[in-house]
PDB file of N, CA and C in Angstrom:
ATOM      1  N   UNK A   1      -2.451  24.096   0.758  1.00  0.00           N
ATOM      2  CA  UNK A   1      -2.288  22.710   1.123  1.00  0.00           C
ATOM      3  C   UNK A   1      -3.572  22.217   1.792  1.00  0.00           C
ATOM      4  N   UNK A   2      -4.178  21.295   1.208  1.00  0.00           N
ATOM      5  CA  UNK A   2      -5.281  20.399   1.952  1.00  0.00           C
ATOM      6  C   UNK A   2      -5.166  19.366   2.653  1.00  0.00           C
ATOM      7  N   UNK A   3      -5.670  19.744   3.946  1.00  0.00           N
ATOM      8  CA  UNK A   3      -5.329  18.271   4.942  1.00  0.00           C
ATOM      9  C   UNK A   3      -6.521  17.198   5.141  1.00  0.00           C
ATOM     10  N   UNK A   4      -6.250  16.186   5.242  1.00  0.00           N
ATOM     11  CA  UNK A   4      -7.235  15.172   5.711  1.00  0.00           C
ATOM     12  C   UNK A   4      -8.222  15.907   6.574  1.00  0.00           C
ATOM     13  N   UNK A   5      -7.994  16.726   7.517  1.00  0.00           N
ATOM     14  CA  UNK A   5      -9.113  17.695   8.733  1.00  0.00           C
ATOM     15  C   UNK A   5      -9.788  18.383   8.000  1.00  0.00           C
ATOM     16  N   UNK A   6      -9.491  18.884   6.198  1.00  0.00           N
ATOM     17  CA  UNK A   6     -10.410  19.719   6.010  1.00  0.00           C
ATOM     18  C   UNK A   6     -11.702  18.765   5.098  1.00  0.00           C
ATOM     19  N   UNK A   7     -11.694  18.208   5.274  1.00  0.00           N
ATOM     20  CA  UNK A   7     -12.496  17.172   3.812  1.00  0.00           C
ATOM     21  C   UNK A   7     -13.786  16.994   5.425  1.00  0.00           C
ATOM     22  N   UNK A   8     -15.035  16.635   4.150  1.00  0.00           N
ATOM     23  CA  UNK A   8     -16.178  16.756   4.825  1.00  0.00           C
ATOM     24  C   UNK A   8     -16.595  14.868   4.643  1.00  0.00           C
ATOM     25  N   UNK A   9     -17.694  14.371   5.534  1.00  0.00           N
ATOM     26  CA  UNK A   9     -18.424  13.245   5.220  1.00  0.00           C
ATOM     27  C   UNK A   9     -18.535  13.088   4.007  1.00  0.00           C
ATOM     28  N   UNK A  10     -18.336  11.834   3.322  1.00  0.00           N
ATOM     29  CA  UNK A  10     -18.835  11.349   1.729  1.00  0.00           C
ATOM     30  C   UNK A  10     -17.915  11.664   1.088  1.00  0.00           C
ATOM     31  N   UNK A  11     -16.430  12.386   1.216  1.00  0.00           N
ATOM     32  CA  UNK A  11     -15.454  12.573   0.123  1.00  0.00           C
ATOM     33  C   UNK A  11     -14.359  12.059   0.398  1.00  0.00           C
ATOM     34  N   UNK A  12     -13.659  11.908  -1.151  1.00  0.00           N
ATOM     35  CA  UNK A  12     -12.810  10.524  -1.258  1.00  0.00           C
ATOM     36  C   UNK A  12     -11.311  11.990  -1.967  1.00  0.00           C
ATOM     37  N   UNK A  13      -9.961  11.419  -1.062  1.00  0.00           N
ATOM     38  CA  UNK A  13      -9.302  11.816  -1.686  1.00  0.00           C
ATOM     39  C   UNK A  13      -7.876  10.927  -1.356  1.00  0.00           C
ATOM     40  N   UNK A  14      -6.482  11.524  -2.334  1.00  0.00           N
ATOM     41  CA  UNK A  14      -5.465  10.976  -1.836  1.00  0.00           C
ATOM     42  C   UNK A  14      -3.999  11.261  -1.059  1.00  0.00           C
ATOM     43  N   UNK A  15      -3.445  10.549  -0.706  1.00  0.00           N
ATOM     44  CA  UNK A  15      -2.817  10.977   0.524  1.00  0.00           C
ATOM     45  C   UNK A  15      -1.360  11.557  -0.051  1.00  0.00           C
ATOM     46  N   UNK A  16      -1.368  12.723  -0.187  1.00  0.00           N
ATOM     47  CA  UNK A  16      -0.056  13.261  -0.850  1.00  0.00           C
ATOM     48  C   UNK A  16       1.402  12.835   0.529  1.00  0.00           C
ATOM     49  N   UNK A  17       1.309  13.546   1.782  1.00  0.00           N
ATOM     50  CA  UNK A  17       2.527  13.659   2.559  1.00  0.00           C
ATOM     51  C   UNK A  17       2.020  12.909   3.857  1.00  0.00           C
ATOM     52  N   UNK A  18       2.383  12.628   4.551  1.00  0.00           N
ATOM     53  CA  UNK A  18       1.999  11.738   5.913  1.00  0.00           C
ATOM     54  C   UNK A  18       3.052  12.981   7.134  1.00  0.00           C
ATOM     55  N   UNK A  19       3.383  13.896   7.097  1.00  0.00           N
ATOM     56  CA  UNK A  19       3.892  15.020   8.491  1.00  0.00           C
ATOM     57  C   UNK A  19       4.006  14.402   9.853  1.00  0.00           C
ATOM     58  N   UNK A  20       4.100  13.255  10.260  1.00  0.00           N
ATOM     59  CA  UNK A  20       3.589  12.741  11.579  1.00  0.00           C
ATOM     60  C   UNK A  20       5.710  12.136  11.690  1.00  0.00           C
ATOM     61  N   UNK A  21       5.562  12.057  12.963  1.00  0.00           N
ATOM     62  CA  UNK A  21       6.927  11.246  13.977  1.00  0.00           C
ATOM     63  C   UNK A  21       6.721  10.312  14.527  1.00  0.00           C
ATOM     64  N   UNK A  22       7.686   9.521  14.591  1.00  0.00           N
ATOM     65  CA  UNK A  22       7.683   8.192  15.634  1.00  0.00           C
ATOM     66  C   UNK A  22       6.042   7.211  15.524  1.00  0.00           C
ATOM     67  N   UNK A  23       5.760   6.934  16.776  1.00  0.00           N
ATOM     68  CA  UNK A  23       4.829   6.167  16.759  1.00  0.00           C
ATOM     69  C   UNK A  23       3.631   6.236  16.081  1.00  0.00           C
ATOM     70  N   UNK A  24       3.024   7.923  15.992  1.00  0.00           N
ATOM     71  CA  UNK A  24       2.010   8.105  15.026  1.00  0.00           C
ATOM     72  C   UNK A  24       2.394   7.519  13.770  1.00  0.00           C
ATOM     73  N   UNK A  25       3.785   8.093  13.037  1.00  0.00           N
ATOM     74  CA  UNK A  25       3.934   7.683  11.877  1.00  0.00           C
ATOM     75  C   UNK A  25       3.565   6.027  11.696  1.00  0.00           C
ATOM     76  N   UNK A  26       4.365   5.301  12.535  1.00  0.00           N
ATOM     77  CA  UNK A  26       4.696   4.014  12.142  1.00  0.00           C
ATOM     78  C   UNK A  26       2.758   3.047  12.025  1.00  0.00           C
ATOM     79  N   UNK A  27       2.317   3.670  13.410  1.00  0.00           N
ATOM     80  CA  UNK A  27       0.502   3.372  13.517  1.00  0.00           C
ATOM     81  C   UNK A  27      -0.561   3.477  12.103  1.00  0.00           C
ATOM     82  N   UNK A  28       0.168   4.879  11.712  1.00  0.00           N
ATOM     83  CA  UNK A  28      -0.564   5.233   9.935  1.00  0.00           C
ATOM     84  C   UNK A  28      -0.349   4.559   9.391  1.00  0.00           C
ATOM     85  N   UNK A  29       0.871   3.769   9.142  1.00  0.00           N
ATOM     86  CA  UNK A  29       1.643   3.387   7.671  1.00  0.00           C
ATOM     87  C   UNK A  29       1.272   1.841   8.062  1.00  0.00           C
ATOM     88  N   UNK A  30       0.787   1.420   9.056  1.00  0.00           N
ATOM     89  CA  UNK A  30       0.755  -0.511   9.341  1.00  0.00           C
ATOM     90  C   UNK A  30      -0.456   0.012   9.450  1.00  0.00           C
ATOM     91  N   UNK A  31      -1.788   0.815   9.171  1.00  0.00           N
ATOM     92  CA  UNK A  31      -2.895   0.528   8.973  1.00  0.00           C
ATOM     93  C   UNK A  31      -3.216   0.874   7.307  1.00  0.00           C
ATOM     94  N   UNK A  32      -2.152   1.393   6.553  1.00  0.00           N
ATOM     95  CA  UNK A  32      -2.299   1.339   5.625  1.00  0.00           C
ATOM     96  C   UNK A  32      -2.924   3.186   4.470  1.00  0.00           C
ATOM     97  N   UNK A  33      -2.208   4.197   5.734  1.00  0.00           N
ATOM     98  CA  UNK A  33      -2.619   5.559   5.435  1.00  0.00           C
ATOM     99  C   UNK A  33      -1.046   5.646   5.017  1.00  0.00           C
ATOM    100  N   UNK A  34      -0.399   5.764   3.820  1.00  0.00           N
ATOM    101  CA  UNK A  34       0.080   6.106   3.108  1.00  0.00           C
ATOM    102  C   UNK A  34       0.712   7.067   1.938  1.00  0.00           C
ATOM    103  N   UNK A  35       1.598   7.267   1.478  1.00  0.00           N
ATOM    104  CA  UNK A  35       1.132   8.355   0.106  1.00  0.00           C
ATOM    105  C   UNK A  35       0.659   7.231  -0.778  1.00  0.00           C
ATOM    106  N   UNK A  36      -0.046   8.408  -1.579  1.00  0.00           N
ATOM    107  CA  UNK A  36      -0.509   7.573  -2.972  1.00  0.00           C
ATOM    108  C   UNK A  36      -1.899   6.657  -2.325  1.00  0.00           C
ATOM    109  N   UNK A  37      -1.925   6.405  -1.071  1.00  0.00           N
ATOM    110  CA  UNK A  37      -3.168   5.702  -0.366  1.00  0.00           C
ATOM    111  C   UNK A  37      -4.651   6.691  -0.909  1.00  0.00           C
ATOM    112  N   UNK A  38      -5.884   5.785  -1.229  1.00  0.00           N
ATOM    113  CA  UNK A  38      -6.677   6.557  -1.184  1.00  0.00           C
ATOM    114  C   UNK A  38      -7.698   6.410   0.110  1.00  0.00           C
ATOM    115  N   UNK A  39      -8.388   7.437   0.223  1.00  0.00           N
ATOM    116  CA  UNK A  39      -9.212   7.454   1.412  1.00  0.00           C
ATOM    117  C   UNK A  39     -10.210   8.146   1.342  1.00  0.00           C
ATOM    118  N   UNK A  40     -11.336   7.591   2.101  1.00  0.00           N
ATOM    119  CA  UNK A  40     -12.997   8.222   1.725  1.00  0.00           C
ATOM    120  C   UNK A  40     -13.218   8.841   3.762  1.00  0.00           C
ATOM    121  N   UNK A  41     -13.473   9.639   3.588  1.00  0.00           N
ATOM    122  CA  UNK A  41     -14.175   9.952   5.076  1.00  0.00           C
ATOM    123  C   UNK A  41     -15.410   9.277   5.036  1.00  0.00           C
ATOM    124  N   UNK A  42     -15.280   8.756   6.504  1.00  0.00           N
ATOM    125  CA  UNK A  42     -17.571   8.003   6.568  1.00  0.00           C
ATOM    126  C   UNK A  42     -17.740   8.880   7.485  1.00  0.00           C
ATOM    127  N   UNK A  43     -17.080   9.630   8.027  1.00  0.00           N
ATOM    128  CA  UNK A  43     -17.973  10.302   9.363  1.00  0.00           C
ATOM    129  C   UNK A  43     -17.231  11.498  10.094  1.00  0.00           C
ATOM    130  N   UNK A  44     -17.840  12.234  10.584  1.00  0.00           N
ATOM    131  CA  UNK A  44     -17.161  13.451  11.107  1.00  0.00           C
ATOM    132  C   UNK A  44     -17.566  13.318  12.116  1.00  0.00           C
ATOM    133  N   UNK A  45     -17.433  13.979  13.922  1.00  0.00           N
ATOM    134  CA  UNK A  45     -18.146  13.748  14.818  1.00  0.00           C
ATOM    135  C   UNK A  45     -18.652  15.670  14.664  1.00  0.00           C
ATOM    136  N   UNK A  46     -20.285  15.170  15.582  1.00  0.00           N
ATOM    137  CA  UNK A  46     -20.445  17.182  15.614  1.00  0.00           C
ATOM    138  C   UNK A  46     -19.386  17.904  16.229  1.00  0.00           C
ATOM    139  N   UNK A  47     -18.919  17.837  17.451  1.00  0.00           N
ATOM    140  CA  UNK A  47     -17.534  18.603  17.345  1.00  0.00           C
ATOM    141  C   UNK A  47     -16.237  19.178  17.004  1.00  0.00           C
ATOM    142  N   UNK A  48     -16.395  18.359  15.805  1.00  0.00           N
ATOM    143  CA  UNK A  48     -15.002  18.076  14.859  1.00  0.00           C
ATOM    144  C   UNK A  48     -13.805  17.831  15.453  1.00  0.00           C
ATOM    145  N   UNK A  49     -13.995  16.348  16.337  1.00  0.00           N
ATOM    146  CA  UNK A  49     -12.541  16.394  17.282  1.00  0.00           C
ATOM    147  C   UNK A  49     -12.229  15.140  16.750  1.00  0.00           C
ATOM    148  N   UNK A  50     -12.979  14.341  15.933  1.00  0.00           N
ATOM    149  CA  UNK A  50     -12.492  13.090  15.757  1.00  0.00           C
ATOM    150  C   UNK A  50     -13.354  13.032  14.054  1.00  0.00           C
ATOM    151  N   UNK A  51     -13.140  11.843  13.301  1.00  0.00           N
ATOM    152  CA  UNK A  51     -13.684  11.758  12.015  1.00  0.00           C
ATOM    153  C   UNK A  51     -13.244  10.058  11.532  1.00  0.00           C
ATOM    154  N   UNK A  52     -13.819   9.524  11.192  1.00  0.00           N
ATOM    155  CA  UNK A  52     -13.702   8.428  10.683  1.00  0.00           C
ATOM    156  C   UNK A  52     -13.602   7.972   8.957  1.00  0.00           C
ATOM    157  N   UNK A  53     -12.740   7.032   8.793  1.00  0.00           N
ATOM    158  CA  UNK A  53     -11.752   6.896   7.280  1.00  0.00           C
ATOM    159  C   UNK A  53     -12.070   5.514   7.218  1.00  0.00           C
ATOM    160  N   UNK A  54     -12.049   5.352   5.820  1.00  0.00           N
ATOM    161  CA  UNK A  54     -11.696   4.157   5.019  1.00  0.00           C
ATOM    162  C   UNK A  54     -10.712   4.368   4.187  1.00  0.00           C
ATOM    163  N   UNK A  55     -10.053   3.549   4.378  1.00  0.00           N
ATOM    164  CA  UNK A  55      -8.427   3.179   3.100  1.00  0.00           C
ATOM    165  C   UNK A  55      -8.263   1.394   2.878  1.00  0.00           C
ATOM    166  N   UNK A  56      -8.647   1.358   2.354  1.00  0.00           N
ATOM    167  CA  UNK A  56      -8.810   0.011   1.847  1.00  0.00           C
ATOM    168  C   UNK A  56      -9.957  -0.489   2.747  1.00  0.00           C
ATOM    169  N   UNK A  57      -9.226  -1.588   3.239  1.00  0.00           N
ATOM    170  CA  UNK A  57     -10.574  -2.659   3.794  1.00  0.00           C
ATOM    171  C   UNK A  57     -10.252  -2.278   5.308  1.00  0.00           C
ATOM    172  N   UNK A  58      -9.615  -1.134   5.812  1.00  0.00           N
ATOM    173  CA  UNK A  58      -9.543  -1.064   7.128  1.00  0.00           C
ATOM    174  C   UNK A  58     -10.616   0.812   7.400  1.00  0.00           C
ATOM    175  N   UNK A  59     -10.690   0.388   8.622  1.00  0.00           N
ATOM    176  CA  UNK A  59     -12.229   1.935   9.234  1.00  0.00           C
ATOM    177  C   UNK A  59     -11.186   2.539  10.043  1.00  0.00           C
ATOM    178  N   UNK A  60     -10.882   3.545  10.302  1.00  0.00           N
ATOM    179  CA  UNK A  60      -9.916   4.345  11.106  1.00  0.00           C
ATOM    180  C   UNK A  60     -10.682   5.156  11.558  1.00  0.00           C
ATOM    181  N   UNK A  61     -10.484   5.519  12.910  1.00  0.00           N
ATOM    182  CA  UNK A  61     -10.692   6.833  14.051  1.00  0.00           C
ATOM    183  C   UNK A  61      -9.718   7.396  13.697  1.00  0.00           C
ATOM    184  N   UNK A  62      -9.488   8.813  13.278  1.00  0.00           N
ATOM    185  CA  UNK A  62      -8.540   9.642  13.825  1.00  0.00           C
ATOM    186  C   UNK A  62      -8.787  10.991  14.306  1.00  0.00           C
ATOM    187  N   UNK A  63      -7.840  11.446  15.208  1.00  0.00           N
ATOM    188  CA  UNK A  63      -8.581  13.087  15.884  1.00  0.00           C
ATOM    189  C   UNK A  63      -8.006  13.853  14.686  1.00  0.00           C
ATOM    190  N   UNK A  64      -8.579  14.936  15.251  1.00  0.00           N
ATOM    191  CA  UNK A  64      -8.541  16.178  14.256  1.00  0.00           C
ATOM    192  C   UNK A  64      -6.771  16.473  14.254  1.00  0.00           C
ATOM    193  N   UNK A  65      -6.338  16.495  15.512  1.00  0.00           N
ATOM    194  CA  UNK A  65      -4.931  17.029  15.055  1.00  0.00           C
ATOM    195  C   UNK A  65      -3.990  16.078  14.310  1.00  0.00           C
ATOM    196  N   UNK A  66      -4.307  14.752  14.837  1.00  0.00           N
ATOM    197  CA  UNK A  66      -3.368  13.563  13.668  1.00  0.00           C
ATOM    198  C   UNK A  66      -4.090  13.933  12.221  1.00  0.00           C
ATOM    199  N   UNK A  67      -5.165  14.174  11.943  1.00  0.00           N
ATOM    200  CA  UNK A  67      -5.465  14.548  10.453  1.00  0.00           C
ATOM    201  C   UNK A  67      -5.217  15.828   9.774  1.00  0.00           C
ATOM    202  N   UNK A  68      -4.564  16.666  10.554  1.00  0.00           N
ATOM    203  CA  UNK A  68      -4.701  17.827  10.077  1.00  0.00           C
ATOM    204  C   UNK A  68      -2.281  17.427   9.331  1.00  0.00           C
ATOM    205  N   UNK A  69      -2.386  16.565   9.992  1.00  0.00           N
ATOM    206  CA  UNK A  69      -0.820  16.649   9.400  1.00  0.00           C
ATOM    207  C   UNK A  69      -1.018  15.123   8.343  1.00  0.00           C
ATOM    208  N   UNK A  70      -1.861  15.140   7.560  1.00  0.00           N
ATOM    209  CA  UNK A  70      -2.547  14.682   6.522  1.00  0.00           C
ATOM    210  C   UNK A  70      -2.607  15.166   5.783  1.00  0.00           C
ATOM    211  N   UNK A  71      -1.261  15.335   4.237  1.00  0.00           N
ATOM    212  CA  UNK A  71      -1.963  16.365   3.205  1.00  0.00           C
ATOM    213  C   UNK A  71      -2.589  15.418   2.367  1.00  0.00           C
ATOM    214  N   UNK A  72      -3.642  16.158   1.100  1.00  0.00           N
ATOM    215  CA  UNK A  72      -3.993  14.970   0.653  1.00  0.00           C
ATOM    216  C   UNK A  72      -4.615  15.804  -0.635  1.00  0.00           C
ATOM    217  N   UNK A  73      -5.170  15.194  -1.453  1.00  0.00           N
ATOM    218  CA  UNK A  73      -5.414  15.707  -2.521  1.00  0.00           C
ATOM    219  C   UNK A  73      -7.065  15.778  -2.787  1.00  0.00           C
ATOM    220  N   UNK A  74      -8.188  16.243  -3.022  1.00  0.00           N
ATOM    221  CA  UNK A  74      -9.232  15.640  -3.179  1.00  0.00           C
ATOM    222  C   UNK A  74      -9.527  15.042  -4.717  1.00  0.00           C
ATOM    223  N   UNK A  75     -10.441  13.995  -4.999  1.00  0.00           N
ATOM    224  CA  UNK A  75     -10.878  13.952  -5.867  1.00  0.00           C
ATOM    225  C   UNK A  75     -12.064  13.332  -6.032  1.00  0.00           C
TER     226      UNK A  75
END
């Protein structure tokens, strides 16, 4: 299983399962991280505690542990 945490800067993949509860969930899904959503990483930080997304026309922060319950597909 591949999660959103493992994908590097510059790659684009899609969002098979969303794993998250309550408020995380509902925060993903009204910014538009979805299944079937696609999404490009723009940025990783050097520590790998945070990483930055595009899914449509919106830029997302997310930490490593909200992305790691991100499965997703690459392509």
């Amino acid at each position: 299983m591949a999660t959103l945490a493992g994908l590097e800067a510059n790659e684009d993949a899609v969002v098979l399962k969303v794993n998250a509860d309550g408020e995380l969930k509902r925060r993903l899904f009204s910014l538009g991280l979805r299944k079937s959503s696609h999404v490009r990483v723009k940025a990783v930080s050097l520590n790998k505690s945070t990483m930055e997304i595009e899914t449509g026309a919106c830029m997302l922060a997310l930490r490593f542990e909200e992305a790691k319950k991100i499965e997703v597909e690459k392509i």
